[in-house]
N, C-alpha and C. Protein backbone atom coordinates (compact mmCIF):
# COMPACT_ATOMS: atom_id res chain seq x y z
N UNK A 1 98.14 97.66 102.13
CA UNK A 1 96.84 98.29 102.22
C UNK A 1 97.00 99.77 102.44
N UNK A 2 97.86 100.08 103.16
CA UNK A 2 98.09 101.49 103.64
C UNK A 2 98.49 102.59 102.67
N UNK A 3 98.27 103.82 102.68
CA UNK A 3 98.68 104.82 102.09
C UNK A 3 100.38 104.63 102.17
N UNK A 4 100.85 104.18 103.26
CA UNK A 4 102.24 104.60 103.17
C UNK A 4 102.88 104.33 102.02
N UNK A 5 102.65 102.86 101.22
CA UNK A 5 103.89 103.05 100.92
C UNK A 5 103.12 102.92 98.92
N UNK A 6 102.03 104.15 98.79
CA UNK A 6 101.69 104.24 97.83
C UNK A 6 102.30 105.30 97.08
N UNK A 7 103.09 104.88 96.04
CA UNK A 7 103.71 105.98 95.15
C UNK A 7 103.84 106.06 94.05
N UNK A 8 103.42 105.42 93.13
CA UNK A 8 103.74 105.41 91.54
C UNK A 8 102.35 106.50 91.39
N UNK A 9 102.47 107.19 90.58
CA UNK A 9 101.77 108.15 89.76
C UNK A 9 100.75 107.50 88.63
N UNK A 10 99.56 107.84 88.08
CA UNK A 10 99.19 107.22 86.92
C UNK A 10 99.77 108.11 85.78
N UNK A 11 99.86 109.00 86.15
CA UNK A 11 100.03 109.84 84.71
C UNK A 11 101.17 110.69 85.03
N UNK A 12 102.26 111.51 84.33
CA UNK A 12 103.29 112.24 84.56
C UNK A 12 102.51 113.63 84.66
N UNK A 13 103.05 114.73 84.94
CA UNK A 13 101.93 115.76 85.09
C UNK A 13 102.45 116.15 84.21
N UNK A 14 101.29 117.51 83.56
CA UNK A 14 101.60 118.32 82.52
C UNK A 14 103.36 118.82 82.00
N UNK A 15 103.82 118.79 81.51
CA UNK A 15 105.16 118.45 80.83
C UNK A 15 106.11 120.26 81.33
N UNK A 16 104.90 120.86 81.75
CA UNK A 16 105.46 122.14 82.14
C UNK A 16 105.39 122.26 83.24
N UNK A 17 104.36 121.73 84.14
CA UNK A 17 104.38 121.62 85.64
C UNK A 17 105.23 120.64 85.87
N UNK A 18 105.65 119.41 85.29
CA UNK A 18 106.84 118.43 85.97
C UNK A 18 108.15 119.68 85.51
N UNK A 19 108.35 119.85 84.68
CA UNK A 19 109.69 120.68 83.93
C UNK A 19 109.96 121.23 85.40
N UNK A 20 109.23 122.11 86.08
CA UNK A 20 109.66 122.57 86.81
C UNK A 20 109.23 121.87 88.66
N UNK A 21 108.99 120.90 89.10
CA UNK A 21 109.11 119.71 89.51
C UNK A 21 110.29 119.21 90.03
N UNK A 22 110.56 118.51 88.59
CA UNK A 22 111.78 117.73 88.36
C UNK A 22 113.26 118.59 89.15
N UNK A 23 113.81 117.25 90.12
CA UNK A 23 114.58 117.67 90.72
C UNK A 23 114.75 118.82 91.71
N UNK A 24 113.93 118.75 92.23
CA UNK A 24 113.33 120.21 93.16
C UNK A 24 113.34 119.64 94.27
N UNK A 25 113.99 120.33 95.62
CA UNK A 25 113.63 119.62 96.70
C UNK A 25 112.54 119.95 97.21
N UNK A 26 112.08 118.60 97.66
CA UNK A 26 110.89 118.78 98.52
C UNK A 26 110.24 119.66 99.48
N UNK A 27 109.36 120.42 99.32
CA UNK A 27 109.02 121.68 100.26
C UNK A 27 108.79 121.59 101.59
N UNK A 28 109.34 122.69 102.38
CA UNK A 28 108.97 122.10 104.03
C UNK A 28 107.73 122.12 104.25
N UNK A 29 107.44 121.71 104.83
CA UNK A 29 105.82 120.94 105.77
C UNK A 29 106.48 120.55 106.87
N UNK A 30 105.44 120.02 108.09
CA UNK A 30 105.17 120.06 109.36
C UNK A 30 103.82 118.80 109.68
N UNK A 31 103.70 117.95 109.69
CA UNK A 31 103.10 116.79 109.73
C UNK A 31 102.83 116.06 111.04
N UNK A 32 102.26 115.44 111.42
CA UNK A 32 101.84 114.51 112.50
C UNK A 32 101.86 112.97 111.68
N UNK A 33 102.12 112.20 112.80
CA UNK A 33 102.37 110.75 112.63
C UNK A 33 100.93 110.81 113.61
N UNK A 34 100.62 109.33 112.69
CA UNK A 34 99.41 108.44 113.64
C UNK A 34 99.97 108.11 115.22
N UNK A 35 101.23 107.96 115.52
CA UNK A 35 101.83 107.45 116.53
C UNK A 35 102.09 108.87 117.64
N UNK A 36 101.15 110.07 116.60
CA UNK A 36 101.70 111.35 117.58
C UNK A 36 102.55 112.33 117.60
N UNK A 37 103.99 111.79 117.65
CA UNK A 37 104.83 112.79 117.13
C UNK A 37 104.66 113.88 115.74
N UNK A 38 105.49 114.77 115.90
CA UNK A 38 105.49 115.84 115.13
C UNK A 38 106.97 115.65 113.96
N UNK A 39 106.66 115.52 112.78
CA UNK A 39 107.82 115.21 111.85
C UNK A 39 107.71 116.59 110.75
N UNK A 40 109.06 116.87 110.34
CA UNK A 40 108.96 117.61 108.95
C UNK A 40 109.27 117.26 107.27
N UNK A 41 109.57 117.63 106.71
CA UNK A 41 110.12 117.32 105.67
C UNK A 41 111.63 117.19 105.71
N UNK A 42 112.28 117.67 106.35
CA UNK A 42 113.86 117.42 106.77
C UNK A 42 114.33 115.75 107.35
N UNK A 43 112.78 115.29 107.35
CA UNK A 43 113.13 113.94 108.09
C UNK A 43 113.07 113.26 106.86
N UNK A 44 112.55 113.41 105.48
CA UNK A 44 112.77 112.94 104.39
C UNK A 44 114.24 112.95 103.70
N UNK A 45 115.38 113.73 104.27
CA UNK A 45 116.46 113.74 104.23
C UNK A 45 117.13 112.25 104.36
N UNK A 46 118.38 111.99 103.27
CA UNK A 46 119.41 111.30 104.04
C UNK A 46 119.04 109.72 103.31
N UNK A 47 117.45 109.54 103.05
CA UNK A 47 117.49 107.88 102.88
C UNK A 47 116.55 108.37 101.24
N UNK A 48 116.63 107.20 100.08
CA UNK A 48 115.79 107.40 98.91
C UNK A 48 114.48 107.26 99.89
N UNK A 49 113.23 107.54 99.23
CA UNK A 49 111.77 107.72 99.71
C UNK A 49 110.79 107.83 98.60
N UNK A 50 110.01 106.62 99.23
CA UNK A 50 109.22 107.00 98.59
C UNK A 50 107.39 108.11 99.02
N UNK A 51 107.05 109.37 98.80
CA UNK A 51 106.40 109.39 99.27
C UNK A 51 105.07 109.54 98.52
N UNK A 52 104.06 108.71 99.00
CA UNK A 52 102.68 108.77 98.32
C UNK A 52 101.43 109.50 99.49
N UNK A 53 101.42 110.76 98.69
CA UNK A 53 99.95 112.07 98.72
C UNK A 53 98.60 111.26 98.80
N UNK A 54 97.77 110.73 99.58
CA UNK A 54 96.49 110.80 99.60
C UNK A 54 95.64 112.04 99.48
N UNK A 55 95.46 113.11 98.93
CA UNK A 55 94.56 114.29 98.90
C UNK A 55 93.16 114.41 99.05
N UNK A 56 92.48 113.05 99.01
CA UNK A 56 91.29 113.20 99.57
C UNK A 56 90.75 111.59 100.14
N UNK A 57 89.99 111.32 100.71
CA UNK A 57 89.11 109.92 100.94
C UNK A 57 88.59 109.28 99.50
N UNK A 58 88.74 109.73 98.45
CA UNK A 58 87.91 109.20 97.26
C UNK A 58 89.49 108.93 96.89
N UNK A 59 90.67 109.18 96.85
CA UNK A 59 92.13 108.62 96.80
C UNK A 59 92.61 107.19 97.36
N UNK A 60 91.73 107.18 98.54
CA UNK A 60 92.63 106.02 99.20
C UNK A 60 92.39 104.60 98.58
N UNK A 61 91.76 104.25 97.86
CA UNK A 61 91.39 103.27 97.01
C UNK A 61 92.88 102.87 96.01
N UNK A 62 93.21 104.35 95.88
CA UNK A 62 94.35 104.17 95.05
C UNK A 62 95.86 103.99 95.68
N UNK A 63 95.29 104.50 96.93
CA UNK A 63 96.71 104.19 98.07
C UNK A 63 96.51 102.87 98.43
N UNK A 64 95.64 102.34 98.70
CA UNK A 64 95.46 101.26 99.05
C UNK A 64 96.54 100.16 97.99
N UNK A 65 95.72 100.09 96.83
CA UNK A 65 96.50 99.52 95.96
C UNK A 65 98.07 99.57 95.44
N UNK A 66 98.43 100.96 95.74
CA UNK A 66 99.90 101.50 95.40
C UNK A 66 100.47 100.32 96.57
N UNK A 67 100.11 100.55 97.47
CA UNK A 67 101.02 100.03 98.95
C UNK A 67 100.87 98.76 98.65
N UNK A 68 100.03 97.99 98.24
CA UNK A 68 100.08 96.56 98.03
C UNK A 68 100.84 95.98 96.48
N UNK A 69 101.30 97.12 95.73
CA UNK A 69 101.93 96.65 94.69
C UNK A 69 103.52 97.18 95.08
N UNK A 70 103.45 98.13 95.86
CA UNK A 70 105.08 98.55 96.03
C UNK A 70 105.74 97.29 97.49
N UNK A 71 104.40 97.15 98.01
CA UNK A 71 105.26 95.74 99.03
C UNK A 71 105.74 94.80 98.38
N UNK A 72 105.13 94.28 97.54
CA UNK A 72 105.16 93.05 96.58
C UNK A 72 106.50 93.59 95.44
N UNK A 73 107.31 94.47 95.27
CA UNK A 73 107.69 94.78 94.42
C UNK A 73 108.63 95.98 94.25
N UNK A 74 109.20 96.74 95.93
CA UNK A 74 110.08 97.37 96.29
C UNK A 74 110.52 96.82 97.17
N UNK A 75 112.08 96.75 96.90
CA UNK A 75 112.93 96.85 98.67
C UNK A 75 112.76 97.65 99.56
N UNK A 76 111.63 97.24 100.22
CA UNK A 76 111.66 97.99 101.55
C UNK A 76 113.14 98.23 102.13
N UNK A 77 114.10 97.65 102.40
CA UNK A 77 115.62 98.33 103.30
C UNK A 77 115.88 98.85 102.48
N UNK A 78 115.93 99.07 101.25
CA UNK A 78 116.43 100.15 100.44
C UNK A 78 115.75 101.63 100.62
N UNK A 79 114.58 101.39 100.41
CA UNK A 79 113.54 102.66 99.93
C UNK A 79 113.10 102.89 101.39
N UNK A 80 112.65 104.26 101.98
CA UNK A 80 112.02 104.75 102.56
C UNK A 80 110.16 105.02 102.33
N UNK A 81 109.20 104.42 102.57
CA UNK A 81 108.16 104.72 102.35
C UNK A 81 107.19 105.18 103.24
N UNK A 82 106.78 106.64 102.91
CA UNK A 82 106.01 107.49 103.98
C UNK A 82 104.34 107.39 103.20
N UNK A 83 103.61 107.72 103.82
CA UNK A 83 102.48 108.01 103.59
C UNK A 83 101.70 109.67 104.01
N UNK A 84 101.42 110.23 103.63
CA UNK A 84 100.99 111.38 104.00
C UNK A 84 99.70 111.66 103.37
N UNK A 85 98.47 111.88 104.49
CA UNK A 85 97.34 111.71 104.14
C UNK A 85 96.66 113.37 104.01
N UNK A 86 96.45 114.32 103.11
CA UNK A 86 96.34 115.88 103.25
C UNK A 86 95.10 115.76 103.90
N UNK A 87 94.70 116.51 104.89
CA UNK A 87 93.37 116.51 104.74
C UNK A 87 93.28 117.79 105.11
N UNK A 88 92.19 118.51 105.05
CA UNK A 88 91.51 119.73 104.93
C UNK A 88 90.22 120.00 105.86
N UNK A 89 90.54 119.99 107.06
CA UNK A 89 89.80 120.10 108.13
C UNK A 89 89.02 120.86 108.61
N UNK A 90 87.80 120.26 108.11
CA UNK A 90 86.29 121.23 108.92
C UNK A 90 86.89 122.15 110.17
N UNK A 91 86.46 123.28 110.75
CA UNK A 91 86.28 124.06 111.51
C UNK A 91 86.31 122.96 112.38
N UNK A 92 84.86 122.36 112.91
CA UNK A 92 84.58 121.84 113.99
C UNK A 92 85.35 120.18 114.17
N UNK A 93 86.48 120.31 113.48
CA UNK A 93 87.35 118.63 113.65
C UNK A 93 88.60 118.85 113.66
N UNK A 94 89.25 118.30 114.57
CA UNK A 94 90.65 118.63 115.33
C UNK A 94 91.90 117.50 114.63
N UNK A 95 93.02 117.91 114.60
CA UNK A 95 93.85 117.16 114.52
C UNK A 95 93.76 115.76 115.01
N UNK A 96 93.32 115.41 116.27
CA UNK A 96 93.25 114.55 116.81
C UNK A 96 92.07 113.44 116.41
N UNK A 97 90.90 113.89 116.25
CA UNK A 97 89.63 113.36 115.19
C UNK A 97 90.11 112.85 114.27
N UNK A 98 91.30 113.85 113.72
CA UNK A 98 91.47 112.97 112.08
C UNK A 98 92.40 111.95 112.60
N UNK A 99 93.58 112.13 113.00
CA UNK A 99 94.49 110.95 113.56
C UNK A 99 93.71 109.76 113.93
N UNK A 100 92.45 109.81 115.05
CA UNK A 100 91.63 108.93 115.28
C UNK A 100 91.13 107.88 114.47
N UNK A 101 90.39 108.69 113.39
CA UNK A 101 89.70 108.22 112.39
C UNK A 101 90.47 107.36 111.30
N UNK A 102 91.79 107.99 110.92
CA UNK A 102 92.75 107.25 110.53
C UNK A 102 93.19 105.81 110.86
N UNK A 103 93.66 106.23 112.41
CA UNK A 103 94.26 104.84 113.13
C UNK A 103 92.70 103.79 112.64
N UNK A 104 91.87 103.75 112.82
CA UNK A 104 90.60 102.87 112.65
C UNK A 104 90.84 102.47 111.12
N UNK A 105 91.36 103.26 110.15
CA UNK A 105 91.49 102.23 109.04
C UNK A 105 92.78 101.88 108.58
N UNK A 106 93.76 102.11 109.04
CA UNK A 106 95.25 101.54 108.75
C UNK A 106 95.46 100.71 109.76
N UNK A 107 95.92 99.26 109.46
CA UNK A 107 96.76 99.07 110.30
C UNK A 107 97.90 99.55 111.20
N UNK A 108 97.92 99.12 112.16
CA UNK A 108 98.47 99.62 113.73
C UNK A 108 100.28 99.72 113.01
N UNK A 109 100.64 98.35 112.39
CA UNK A 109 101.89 97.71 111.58
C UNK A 109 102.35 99.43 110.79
N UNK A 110 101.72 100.19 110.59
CA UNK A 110 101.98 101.24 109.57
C UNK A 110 101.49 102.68 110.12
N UNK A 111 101.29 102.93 111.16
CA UNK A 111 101.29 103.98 112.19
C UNK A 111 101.77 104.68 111.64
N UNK A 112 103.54 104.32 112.33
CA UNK A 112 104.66 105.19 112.19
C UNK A 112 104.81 105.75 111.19
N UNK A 113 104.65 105.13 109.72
CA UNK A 113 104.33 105.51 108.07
C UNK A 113 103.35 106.65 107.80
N UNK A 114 102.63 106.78 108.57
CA UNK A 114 101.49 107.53 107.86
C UNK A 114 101.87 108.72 108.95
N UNK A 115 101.53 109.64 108.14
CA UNK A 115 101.77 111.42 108.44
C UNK A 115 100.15 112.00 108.17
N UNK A 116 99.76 112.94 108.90
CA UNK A 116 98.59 113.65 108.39
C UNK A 116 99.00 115.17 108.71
N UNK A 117 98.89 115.32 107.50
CA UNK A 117 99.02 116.91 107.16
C UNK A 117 97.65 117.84 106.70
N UNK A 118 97.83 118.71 107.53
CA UNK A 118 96.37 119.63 107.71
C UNK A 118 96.43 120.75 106.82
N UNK A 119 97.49 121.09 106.25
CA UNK A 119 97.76 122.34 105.68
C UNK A 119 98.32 121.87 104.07
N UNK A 120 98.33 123.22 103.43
CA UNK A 120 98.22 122.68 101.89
C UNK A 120 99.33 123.21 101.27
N UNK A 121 100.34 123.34 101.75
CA UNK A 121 101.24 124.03 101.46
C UNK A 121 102.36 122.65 100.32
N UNK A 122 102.16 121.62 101.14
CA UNK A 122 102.78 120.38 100.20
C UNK A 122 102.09 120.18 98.95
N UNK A 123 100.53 120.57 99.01
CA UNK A 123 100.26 120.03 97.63
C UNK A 123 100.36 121.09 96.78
N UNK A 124 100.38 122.23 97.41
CA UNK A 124 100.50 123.84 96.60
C UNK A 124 102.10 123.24 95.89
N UNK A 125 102.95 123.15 96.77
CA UNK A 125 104.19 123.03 95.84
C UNK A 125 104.07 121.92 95.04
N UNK A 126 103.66 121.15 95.11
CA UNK A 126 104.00 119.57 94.38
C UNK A 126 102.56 119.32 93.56
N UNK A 127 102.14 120.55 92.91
CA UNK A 127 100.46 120.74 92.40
C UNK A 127 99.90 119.90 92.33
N UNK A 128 99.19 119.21 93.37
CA UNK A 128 98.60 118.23 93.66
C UNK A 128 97.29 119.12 93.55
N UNK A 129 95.95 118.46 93.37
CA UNK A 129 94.76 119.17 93.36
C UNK A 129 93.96 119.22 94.27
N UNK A 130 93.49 119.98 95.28
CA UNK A 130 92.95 119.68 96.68
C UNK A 130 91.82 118.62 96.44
N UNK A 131 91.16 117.24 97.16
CA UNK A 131 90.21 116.80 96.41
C UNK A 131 90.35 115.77 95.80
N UNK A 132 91.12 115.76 95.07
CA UNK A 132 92.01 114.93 93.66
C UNK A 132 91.26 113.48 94.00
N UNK A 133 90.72 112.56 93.29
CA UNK A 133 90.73 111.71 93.41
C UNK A 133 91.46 110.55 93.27
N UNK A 134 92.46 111.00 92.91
CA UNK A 134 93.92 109.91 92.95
C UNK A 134 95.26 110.22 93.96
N UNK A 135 95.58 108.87 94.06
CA UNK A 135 96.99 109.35 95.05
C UNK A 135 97.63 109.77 93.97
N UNK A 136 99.08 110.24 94.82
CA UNK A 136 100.04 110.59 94.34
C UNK A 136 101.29 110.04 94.75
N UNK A 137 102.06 110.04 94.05
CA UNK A 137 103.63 109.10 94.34
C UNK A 137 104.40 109.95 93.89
N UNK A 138 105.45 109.75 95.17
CA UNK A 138 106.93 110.84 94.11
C UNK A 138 108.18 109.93 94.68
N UNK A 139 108.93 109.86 93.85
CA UNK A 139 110.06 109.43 94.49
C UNK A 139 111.06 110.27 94.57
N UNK A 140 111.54 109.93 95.93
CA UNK A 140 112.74 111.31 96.32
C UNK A 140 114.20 110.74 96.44
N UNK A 141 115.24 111.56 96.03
CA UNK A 141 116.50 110.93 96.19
C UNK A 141 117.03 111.25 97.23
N UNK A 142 118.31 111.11 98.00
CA UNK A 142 118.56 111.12 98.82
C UNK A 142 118.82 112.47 100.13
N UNK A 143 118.72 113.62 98.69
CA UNK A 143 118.72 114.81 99.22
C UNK A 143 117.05 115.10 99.30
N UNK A 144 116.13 114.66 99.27
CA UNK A 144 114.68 114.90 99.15
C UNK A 144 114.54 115.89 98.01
N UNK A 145 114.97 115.35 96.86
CA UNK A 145 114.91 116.43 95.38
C UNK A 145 113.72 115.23 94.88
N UNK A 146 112.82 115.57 93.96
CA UNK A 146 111.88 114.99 93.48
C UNK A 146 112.20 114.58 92.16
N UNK A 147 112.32 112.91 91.70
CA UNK A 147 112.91 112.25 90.99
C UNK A 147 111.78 111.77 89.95
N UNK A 148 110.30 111.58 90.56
CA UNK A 148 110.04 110.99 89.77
C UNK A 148 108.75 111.28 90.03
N UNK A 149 107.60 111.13 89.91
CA UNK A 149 105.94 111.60 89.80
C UNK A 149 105.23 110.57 89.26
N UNK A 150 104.18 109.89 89.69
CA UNK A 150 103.29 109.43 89.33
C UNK A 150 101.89 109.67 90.01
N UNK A 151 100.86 109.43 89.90
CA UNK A 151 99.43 109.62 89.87
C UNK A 151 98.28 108.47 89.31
N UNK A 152 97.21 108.28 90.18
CA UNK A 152 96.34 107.30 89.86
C UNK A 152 96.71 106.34 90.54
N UNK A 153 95.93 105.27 89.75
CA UNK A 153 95.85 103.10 90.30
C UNK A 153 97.10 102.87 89.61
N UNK A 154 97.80 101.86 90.24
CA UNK A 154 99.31 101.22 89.74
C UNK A 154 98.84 100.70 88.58
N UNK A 155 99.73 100.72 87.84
CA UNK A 155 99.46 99.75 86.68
C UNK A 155 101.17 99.49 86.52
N UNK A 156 101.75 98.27 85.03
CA UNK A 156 102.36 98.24 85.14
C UNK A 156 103.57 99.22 84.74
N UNK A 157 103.28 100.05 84.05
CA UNK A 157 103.90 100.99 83.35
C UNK A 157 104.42 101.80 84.64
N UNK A 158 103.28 102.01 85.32
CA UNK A 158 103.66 103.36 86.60
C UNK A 158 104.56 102.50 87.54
N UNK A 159 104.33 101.50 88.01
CA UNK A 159 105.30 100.61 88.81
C UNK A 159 106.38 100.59 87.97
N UNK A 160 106.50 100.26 86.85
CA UNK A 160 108.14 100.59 86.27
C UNK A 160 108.80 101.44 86.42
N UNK A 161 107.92 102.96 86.55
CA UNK A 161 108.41 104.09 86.45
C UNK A 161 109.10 104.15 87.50
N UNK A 162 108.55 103.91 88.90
CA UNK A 162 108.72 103.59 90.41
C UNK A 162 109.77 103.02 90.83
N UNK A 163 109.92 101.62 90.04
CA UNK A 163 111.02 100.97 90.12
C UNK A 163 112.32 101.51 89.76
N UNK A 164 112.25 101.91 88.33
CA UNK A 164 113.58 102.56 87.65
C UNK A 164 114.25 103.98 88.53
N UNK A 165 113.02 104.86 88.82
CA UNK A 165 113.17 105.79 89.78
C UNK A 165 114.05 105.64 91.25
N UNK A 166 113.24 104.61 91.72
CA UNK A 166 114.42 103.90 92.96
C UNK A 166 115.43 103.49 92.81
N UNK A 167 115.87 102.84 91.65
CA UNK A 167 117.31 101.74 91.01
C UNK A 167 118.06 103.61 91.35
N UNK A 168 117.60 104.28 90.58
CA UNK A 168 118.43 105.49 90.22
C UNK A 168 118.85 106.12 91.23
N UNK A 169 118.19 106.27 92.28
CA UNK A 169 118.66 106.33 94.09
C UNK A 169 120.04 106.23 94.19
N UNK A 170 120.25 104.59 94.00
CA UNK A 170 121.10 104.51 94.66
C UNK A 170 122.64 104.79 94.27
């Protein structure tokens, strides 16, 4: 159900924005876990990952579904799967509001998974569209270089992509 472990892409991005993408490590960010702690992108280091971008509330429909096709259909002990939810926070709503509001629709089981990031600096690098109504999926290799991109509802094509992407991990 959860954003975490939503990552296949529907569509590859424009062939000039992946060109330069492809194989890029992942940009630093600075994130909060539902559970509180403070994580970065350096913690994406070290294990394959998968991580799937929620960019707006009209997305999670599509996280929803990613996470229920990558349970059914990734090795979890293999793969790393984060969730990171962007959000873009009114003046008058705090880090903590959103964490709140969060915990109320993820399961408790997937806390630790989900990251909320307030700042836009991840989707600036990884041109995600502020808003976007689709998740986003990337798969990262072991150095957190970006392997693979998808966007939208799983289908089977994008779960292949997902899959083959992870095989290549290892």
């Amino acid at each position: 159900m959860k954003t975490v472990i939503t990552l296949a892409f529907a569509l590859l991005a424009p062939v000039g924005a992946w060109a330069q993408l492809s194989n890029s490590p992942i940009p630093d960010f600075t994130a909060t876990v539902l559970t509180g702690e403070k994580v970065s992108a350096a913690q994406l280091i070290g294990q394959p990952t998968i991580l799937i971008v929620t960019p707006s509330k009209d997305a999670a429909k599509h996280t929803r579904m990613w996470a229920e096709a990558l349970r059914l259909n990734i090795d979890q002990s293999a793969v790393r799967i984060r969730d990171v939810l962007a959000i873009d926070l009114p003046f008058f709503m705090s880090e903590e509001d959103a964490i709140g509001r969060a915990k109320e629709k993820i399961p408790a089981r997937y806390h630790d998974q989900t990251w909320i990031l307030s700042e836009s600096s991840l989707e600036s690098a990884l041109q995600i569209p502020r808003d976007s109504a689709s998740a986003f999926v990337f798969v990262l290799d072991t150095q957190g270089k970006v392997i693979a991109r998808v966007e939208g509802a799983p289908s089977k094509v994008k779960l292949s992509e997902v899959e083959m992407a992870v095989r290549m991990t290892k």
